[in-house]
Every structure is written in C-alpha cells, then in structure tokens.
PDBML (XML) file of the C-alpha atoms, coordinates in Angstrom:
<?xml version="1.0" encoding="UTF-8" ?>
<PDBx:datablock datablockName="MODEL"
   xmlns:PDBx="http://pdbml.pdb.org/schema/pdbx-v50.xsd"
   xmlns:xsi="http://www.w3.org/2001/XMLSchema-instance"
   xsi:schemaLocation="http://pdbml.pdb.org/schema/pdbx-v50.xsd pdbx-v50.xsd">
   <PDBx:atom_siteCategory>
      <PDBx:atom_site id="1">
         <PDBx:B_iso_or_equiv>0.00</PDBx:B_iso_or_equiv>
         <PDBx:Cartn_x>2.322</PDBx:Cartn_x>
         <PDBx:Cartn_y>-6.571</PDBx:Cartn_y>
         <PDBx:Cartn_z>-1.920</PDBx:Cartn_z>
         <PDBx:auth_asym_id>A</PDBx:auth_asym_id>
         <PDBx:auth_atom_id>CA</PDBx:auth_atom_id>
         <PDBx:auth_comp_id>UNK</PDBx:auth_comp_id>
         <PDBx:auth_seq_id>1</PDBx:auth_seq_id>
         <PDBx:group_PDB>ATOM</PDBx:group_PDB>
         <PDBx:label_alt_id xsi:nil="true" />
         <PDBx:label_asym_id>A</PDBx:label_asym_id>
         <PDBx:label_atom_id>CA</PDBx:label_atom_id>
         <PDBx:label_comp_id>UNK</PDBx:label_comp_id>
         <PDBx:label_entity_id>1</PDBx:label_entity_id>
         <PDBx:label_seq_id>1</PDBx:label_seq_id>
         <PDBx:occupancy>1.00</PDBx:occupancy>
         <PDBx:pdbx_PDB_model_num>1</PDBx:pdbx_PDB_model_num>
         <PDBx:type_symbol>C</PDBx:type_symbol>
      </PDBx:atom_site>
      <PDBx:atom_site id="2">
         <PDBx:B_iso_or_equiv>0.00</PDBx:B_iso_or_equiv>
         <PDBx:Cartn_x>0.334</PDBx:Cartn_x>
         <PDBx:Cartn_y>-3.657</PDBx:Cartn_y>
         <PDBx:Cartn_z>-3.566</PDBx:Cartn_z>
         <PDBx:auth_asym_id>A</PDBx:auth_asym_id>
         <PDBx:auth_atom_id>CA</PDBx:auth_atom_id>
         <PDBx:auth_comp_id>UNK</PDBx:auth_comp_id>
         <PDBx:auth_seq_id>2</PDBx:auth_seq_id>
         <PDBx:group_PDB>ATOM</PDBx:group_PDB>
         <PDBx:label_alt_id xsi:nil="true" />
         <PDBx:label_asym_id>A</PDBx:label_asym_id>
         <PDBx:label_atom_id>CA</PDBx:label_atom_id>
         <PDBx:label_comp_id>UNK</PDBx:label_comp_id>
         <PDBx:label_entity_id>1</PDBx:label_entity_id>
         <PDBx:label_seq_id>2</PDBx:label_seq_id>
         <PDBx:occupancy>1.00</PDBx:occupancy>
         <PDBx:pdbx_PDB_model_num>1</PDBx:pdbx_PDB_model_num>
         <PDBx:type_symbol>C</PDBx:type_symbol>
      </PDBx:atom_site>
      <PDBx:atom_site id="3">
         <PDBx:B_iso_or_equiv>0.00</PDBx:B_iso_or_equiv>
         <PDBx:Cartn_x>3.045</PDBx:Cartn_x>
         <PDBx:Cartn_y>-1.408</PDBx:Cartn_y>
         <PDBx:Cartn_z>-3.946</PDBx:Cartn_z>
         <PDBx:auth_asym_id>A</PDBx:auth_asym_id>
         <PDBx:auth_atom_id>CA</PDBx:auth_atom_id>
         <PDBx:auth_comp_id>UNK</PDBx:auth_comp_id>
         <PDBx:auth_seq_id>3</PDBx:auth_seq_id>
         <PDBx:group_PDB>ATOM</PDBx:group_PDB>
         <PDBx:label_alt_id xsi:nil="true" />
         <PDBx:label_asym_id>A</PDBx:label_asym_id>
         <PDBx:label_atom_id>CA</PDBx:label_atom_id>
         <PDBx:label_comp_id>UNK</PDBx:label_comp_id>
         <PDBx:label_entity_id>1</PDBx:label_entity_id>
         <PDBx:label_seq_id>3</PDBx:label_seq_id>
         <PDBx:occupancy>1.00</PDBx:occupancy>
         <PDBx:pdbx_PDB_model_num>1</PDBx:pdbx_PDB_model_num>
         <PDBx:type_symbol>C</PDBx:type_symbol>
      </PDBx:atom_site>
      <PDBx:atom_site id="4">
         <PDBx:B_iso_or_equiv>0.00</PDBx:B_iso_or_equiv>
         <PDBx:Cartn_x>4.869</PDBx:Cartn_x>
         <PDBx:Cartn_y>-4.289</PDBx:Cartn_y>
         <PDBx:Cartn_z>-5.830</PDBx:Cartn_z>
         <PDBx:auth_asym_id>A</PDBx:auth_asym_id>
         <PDBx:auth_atom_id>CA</PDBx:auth_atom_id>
         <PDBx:auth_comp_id>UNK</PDBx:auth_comp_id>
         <PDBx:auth_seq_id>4</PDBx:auth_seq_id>
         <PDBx:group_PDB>ATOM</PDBx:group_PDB>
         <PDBx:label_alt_id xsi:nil="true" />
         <PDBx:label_asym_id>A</PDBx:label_asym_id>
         <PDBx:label_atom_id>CA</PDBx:label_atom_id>
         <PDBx:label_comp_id>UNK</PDBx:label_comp_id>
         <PDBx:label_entity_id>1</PDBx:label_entity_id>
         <PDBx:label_seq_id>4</PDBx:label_seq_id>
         <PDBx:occupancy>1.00</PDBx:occupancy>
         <PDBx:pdbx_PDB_model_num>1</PDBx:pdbx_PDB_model_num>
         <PDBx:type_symbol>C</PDBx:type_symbol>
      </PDBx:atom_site>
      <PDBx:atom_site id="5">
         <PDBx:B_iso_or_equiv>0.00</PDBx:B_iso_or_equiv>
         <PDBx:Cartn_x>1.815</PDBx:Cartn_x>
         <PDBx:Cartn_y>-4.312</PDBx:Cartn_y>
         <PDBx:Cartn_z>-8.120</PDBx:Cartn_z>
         <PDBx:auth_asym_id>A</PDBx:auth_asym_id>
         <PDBx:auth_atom_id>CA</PDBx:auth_atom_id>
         <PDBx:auth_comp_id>UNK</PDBx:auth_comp_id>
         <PDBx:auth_seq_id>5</PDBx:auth_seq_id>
         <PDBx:group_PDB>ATOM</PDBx:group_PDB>
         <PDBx:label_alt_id xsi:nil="true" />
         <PDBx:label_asym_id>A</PDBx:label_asym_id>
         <PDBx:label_atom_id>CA</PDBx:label_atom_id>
         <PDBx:label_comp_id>UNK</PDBx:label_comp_id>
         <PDBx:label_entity_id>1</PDBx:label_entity_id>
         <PDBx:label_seq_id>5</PDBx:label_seq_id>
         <PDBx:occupancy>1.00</PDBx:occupancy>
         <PDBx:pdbx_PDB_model_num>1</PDBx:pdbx_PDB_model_num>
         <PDBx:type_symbol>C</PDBx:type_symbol>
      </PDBx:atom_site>
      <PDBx:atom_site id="6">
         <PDBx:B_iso_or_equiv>0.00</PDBx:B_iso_or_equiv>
         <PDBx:Cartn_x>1.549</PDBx:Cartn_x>
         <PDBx:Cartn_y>-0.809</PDBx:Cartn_y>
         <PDBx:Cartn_z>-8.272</PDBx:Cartn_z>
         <PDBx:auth_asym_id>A</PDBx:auth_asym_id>
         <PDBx:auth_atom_id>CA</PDBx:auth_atom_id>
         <PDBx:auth_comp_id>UNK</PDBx:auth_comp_id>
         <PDBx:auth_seq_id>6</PDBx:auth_seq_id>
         <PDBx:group_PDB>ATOM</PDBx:group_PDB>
         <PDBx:label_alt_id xsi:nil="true" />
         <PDBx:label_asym_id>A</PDBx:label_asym_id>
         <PDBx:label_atom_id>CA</PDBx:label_atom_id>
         <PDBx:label_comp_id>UNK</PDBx:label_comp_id>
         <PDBx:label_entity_id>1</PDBx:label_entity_id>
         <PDBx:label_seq_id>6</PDBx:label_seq_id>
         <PDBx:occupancy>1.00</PDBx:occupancy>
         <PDBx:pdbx_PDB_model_num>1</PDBx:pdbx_PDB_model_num>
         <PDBx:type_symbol>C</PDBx:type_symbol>
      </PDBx:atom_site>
      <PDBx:atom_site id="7">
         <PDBx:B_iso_or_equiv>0.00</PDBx:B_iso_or_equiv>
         <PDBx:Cartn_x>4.945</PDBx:Cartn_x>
         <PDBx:Cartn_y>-0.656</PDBx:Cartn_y>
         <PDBx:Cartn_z>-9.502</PDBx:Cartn_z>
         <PDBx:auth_asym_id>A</PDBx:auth_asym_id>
         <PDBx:auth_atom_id>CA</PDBx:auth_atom_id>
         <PDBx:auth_comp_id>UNK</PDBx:auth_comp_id>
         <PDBx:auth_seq_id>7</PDBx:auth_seq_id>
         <PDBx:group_PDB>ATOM</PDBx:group_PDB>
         <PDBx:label_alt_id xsi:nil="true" />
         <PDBx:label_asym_id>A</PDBx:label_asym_id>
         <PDBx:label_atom_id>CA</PDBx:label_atom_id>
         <PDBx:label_comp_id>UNK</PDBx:label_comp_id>
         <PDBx:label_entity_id>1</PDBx:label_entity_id>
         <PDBx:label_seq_id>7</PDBx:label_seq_id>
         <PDBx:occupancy>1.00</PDBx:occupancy>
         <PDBx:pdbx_PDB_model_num>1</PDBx:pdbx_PDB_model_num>
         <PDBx:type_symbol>C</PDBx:type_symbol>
      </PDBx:atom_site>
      <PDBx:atom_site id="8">
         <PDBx:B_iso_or_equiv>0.00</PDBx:B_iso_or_equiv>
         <PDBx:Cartn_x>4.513</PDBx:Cartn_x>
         <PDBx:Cartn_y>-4.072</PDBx:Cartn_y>
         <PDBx:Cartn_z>-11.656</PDBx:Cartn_z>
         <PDBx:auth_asym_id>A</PDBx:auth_asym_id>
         <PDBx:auth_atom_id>CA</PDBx:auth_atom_id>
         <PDBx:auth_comp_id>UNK</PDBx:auth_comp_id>
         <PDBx:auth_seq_id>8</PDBx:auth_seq_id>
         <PDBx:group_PDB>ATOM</PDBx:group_PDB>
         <PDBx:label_alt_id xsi:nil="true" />
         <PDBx:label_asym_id>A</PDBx:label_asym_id>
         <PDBx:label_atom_id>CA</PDBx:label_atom_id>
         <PDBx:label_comp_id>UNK</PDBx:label_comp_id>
         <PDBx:label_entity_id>1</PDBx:label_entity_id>
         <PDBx:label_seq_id>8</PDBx:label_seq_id>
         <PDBx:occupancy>1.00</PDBx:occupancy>
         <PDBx:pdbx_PDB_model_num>1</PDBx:pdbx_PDB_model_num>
         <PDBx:type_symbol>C</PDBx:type_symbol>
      </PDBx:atom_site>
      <PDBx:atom_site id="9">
         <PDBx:B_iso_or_equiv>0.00</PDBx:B_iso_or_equiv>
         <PDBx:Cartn_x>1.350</PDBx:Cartn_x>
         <PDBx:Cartn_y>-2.074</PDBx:Cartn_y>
         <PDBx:Cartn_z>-13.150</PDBx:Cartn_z>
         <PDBx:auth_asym_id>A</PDBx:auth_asym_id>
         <PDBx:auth_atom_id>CA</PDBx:auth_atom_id>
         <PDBx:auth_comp_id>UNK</PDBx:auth_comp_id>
         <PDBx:auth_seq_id>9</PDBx:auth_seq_id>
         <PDBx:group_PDB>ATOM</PDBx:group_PDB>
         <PDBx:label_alt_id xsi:nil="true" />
         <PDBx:label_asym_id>A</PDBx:label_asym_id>
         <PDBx:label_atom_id>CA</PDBx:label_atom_id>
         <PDBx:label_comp_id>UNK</PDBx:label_comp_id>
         <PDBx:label_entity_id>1</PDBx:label_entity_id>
         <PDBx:label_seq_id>9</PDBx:label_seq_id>
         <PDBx:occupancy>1.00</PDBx:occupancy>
         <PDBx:pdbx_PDB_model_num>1</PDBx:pdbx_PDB_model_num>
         <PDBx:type_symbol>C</PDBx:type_symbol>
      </PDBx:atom_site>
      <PDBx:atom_site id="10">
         <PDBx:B_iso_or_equiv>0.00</PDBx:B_iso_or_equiv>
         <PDBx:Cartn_x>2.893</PDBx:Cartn_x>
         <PDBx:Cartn_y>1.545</PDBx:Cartn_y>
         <PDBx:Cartn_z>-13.385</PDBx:Cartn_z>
         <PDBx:auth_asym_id>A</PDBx:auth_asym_id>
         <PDBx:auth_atom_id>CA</PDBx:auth_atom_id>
         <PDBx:auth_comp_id>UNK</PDBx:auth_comp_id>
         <PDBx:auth_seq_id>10</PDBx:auth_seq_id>
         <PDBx:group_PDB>ATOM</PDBx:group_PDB>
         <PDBx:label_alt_id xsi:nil="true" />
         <PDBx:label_asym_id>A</PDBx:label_asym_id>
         <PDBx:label_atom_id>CA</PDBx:label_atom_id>
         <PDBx:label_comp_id>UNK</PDBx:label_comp_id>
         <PDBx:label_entity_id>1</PDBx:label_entity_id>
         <PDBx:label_seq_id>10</PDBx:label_seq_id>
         <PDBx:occupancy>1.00</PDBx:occupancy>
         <PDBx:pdbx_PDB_model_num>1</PDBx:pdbx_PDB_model_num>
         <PDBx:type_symbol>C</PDBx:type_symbol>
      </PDBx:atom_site>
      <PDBx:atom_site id="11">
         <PDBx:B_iso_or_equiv>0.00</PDBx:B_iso_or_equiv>
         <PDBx:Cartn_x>-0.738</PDBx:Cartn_x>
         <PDBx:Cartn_y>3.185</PDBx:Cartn_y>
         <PDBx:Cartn_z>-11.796</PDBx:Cartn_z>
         <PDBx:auth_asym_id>A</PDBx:auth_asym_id>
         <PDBx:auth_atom_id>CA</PDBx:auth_atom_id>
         <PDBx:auth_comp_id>UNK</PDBx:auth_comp_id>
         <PDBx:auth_seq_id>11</PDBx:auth_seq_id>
         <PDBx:group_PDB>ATOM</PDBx:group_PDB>
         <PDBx:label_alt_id xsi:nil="true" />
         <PDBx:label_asym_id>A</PDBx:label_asym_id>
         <PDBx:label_atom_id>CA</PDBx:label_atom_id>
         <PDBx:label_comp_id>UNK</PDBx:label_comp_id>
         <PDBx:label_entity_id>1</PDBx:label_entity_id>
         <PDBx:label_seq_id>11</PDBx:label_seq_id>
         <PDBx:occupancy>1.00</PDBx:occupancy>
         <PDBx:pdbx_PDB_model_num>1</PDBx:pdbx_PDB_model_num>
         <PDBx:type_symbol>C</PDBx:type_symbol>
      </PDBx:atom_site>
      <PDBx:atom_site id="12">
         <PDBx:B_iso_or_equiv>0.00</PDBx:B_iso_or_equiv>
         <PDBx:Cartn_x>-1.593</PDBx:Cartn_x>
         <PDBx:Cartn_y>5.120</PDBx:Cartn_y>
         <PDBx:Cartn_z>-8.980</PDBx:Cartn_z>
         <PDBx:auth_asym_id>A</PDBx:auth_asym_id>
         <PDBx:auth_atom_id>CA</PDBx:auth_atom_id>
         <PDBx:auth_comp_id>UNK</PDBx:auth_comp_id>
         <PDBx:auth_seq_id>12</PDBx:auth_seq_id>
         <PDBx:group_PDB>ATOM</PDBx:group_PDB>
         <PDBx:label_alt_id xsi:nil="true" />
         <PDBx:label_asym_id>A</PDBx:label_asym_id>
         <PDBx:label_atom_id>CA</PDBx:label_atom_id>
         <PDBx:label_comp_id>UNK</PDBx:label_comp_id>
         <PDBx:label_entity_id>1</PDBx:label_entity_id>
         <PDBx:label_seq_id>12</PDBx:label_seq_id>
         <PDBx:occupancy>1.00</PDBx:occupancy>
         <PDBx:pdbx_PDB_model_num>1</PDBx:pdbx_PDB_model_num>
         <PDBx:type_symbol>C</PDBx:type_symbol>
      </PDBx:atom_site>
      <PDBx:atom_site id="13">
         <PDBx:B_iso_or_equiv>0.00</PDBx:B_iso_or_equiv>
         <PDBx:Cartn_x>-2.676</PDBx:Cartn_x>
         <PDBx:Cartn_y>3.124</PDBx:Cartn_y>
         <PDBx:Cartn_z>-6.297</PDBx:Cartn_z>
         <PDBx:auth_asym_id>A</PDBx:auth_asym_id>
         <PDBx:auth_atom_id>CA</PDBx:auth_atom_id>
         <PDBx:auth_comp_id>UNK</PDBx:auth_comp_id>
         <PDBx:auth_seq_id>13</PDBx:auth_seq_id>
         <PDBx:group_PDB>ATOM</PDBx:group_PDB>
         <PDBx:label_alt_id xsi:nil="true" />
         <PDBx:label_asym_id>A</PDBx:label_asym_id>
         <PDBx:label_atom_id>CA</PDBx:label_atom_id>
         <PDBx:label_comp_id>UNK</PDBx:label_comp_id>
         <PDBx:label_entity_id>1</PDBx:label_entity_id>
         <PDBx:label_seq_id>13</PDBx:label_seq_id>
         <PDBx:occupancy>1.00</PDBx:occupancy>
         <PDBx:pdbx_PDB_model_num>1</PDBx:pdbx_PDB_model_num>
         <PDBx:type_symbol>C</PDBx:type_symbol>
      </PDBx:atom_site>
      <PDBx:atom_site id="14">
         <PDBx:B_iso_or_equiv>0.00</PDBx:B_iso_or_equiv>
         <PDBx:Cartn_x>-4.572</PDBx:Cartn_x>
         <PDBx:Cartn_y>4.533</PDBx:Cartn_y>
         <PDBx:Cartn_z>-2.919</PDBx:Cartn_z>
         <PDBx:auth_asym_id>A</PDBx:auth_asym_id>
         <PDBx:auth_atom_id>CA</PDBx:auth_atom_id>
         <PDBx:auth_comp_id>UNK</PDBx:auth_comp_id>
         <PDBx:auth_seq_id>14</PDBx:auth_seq_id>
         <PDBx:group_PDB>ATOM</PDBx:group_PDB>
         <PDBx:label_alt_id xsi:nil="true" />
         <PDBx:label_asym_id>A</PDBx:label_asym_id>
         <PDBx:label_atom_id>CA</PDBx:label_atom_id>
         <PDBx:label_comp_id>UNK</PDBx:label_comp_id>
         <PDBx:label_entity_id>1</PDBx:label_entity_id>
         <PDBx:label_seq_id>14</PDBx:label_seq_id>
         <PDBx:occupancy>1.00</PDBx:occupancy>
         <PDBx:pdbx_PDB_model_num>1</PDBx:pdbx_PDB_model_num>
         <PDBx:type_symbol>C</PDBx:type_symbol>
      </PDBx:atom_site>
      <PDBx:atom_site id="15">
         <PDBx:B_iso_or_equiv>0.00</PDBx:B_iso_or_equiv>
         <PDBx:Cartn_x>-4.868</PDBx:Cartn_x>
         <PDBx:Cartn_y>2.466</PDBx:Cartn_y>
         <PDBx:Cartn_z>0.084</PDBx:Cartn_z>
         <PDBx:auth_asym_id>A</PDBx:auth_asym_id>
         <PDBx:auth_atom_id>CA</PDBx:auth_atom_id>
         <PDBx:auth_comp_id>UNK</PDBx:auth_comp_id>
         <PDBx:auth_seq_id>15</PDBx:auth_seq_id>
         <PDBx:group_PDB>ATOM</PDBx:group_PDB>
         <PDBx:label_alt_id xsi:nil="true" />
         <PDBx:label_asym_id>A</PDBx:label_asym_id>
         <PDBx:label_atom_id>CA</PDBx:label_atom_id>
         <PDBx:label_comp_id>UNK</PDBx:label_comp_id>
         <PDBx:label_entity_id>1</PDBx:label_entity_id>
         <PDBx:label_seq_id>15</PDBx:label_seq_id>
         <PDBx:occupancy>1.00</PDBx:occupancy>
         <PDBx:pdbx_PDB_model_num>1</PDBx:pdbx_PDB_model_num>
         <PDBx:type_symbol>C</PDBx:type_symbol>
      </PDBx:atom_site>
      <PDBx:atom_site id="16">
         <PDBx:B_iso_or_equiv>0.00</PDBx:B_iso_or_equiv>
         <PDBx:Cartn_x>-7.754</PDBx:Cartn_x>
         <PDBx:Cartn_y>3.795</PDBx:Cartn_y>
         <PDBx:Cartn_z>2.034</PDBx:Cartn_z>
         <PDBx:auth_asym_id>A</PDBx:auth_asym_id>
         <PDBx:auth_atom_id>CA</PDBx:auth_atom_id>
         <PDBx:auth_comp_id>UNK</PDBx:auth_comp_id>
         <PDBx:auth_seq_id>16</PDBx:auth_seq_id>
         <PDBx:group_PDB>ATOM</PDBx:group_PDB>
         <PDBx:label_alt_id xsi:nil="true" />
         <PDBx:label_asym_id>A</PDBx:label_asym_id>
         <PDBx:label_atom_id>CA</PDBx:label_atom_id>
         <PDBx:label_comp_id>UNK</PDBx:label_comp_id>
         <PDBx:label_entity_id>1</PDBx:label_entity_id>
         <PDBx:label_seq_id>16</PDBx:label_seq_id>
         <PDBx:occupancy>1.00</PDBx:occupancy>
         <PDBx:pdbx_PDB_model_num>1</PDBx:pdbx_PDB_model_num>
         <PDBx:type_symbol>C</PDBx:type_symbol>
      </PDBx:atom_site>
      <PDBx:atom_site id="17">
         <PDBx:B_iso_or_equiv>0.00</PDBx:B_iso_or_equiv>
         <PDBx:Cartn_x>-5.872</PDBx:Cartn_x>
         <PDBx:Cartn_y>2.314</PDBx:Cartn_y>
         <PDBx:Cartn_z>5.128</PDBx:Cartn_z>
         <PDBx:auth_asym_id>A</PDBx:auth_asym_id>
         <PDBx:auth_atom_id>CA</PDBx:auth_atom_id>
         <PDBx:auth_comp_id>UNK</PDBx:auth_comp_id>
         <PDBx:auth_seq_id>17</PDBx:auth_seq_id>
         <PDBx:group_PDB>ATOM</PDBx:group_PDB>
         <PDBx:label_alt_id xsi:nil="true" />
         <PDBx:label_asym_id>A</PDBx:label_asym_id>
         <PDBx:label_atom_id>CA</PDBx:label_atom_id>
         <PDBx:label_comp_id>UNK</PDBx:label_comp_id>
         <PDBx:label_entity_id>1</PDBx:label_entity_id>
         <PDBx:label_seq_id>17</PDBx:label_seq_id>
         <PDBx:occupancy>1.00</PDBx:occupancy>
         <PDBx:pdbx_PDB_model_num>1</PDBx:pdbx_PDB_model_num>
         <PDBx:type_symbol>C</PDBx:type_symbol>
      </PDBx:atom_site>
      <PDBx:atom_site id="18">
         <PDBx:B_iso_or_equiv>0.00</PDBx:B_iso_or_equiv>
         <PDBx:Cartn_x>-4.272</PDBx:Cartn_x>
         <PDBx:Cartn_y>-0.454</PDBx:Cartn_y>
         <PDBx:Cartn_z>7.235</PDBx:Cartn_z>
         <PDBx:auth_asym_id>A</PDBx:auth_asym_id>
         <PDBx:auth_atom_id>CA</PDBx:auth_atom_id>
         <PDBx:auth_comp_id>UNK</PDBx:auth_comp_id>
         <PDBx:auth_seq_id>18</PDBx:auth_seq_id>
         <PDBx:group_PDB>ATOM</PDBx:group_PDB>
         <PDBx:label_alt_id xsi:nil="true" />
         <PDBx:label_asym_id>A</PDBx:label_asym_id>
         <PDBx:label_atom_id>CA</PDBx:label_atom_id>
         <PDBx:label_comp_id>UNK</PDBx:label_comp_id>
         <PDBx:label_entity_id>1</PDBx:label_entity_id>
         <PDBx:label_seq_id>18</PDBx:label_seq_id>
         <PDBx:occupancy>1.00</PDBx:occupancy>
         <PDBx:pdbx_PDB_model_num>1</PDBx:pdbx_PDB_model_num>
         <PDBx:type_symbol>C</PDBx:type_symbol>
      </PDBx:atom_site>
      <PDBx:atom_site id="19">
         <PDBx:B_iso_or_equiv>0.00</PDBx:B_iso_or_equiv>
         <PDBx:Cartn_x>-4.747</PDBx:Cartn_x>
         <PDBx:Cartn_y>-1.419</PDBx:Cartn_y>
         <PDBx:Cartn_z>10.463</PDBx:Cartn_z>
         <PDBx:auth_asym_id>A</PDBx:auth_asym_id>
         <PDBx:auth_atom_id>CA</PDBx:auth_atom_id>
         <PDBx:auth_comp_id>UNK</PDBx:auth_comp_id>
         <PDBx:auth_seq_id>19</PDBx:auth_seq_id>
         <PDBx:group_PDB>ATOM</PDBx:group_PDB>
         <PDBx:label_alt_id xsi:nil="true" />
         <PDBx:label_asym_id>A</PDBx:label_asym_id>
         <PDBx:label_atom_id>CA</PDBx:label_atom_id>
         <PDBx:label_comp_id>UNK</PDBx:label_comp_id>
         <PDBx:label_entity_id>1</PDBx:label_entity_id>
         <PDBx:label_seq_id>19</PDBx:label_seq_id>
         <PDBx:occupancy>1.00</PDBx:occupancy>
         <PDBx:pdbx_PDB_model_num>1</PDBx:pdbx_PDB_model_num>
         <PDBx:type_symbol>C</PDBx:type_symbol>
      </PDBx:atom_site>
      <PDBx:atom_site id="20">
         <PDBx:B_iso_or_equiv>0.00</PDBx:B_iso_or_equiv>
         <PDBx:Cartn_x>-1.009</PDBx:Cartn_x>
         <PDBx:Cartn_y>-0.362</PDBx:Cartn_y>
         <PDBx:Cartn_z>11.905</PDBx:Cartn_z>
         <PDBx:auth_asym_id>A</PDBx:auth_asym_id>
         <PDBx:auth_atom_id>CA</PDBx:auth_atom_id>
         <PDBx:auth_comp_id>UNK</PDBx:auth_comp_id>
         <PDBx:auth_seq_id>20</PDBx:auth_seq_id>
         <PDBx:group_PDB>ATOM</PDBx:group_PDB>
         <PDBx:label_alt_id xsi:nil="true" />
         <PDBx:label_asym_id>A</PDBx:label_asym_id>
         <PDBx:label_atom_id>CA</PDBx:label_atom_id>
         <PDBx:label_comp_id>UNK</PDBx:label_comp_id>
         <PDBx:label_entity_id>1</PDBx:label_entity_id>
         <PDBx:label_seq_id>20</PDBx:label_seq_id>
         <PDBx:occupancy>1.00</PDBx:occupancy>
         <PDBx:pdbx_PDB_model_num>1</PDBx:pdbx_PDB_model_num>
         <PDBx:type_symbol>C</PDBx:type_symbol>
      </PDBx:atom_site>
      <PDBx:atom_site id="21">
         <PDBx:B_iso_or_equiv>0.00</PDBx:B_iso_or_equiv>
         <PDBx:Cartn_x>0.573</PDBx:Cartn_x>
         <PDBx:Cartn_y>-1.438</PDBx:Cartn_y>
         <PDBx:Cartn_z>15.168</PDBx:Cartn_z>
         <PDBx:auth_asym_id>A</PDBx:auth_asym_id>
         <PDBx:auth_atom_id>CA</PDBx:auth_atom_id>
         <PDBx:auth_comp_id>UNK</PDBx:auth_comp_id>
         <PDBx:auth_seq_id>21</PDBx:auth_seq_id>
         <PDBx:group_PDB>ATOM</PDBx:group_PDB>
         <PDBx:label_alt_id xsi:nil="true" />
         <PDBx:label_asym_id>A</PDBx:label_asym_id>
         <PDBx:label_atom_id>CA</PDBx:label_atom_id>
         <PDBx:label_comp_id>UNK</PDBx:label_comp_id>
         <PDBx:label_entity_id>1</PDBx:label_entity_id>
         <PDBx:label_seq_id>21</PDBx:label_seq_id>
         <PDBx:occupancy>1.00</PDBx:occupancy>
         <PDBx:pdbx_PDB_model_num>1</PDBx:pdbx_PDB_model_num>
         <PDBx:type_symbol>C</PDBx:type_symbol>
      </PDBx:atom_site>
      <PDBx:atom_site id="22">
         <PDBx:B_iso_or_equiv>0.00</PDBx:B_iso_or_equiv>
         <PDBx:Cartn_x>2.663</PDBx:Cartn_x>
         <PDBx:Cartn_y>1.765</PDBx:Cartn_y>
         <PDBx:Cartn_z>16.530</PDBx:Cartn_z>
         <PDBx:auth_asym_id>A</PDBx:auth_asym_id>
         <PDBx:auth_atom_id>CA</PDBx:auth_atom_id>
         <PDBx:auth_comp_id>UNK</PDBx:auth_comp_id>
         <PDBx:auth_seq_id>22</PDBx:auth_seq_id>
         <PDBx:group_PDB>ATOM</PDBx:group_PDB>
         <PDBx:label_alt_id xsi:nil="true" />
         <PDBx:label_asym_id>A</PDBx:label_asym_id>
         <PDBx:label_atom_id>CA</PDBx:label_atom_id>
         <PDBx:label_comp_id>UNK</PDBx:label_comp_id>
         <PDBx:label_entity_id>1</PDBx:label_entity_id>
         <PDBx:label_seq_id>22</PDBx:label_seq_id>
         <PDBx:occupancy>1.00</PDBx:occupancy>
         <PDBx:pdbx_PDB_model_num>1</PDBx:pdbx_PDB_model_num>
         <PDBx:type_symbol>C</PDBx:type_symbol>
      </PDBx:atom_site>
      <PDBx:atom_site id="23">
         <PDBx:B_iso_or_equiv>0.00</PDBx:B_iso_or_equiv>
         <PDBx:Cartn_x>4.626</PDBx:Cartn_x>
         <PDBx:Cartn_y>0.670</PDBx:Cartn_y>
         <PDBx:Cartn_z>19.316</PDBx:Cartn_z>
         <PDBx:auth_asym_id>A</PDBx:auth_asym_id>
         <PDBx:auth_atom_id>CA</PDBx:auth_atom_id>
         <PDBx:auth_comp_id>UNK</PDBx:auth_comp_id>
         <PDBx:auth_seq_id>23</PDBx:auth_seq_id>
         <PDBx:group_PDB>ATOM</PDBx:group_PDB>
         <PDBx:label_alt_id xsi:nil="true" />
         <PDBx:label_asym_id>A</PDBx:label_asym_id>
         <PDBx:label_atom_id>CA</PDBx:label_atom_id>
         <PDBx:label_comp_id>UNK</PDBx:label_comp_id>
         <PDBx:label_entity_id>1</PDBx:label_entity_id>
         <PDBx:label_seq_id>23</PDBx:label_seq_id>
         <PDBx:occupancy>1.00</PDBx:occupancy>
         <PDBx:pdbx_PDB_model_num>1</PDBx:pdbx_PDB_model_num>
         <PDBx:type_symbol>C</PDBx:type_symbol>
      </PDBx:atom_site>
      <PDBx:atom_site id="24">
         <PDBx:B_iso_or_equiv>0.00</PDBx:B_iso_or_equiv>
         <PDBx:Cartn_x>2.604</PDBx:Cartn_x>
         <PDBx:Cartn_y>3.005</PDBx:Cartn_y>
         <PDBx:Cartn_z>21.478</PDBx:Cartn_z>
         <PDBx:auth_asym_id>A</PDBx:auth_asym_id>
         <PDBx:auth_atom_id>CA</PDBx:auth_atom_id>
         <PDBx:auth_comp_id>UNK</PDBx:auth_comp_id>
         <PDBx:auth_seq_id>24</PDBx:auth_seq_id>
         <PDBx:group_PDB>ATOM</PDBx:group_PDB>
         <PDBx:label_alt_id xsi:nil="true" />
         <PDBx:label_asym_id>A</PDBx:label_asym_id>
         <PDBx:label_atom_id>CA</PDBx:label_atom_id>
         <PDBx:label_comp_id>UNK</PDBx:label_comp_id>
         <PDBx:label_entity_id>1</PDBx:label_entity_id>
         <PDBx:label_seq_id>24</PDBx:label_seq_id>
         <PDBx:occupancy>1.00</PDBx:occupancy>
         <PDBx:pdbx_PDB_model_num>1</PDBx:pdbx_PDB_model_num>
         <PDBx:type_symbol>C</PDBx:type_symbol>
      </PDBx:atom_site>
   </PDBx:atom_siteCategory>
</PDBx:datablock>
C-alpha cells in the first residue's frame, strides 16, 4: 500500500521497517 502511494504521490517515501517473516 505505501509504495502505491508513493508512486500515486511521486515522493520519496522511507519505511523505517516492517516486521518480516523469513522462512528461517
């Protein structure tokens, strides 16, 4: 969803992070 509206908005956009699963 927020690369769609970083694309929808044309800006730079940083997520500071998500919580992943890994398949570890």
């Amino acid at each position: 969803a927020l690369r769609a509206e970083a694309k929808a908005a044309g800006v730079w956009l940083l997520i500071g992070s998500l919580g992943l699963k890994t398949g570890d």
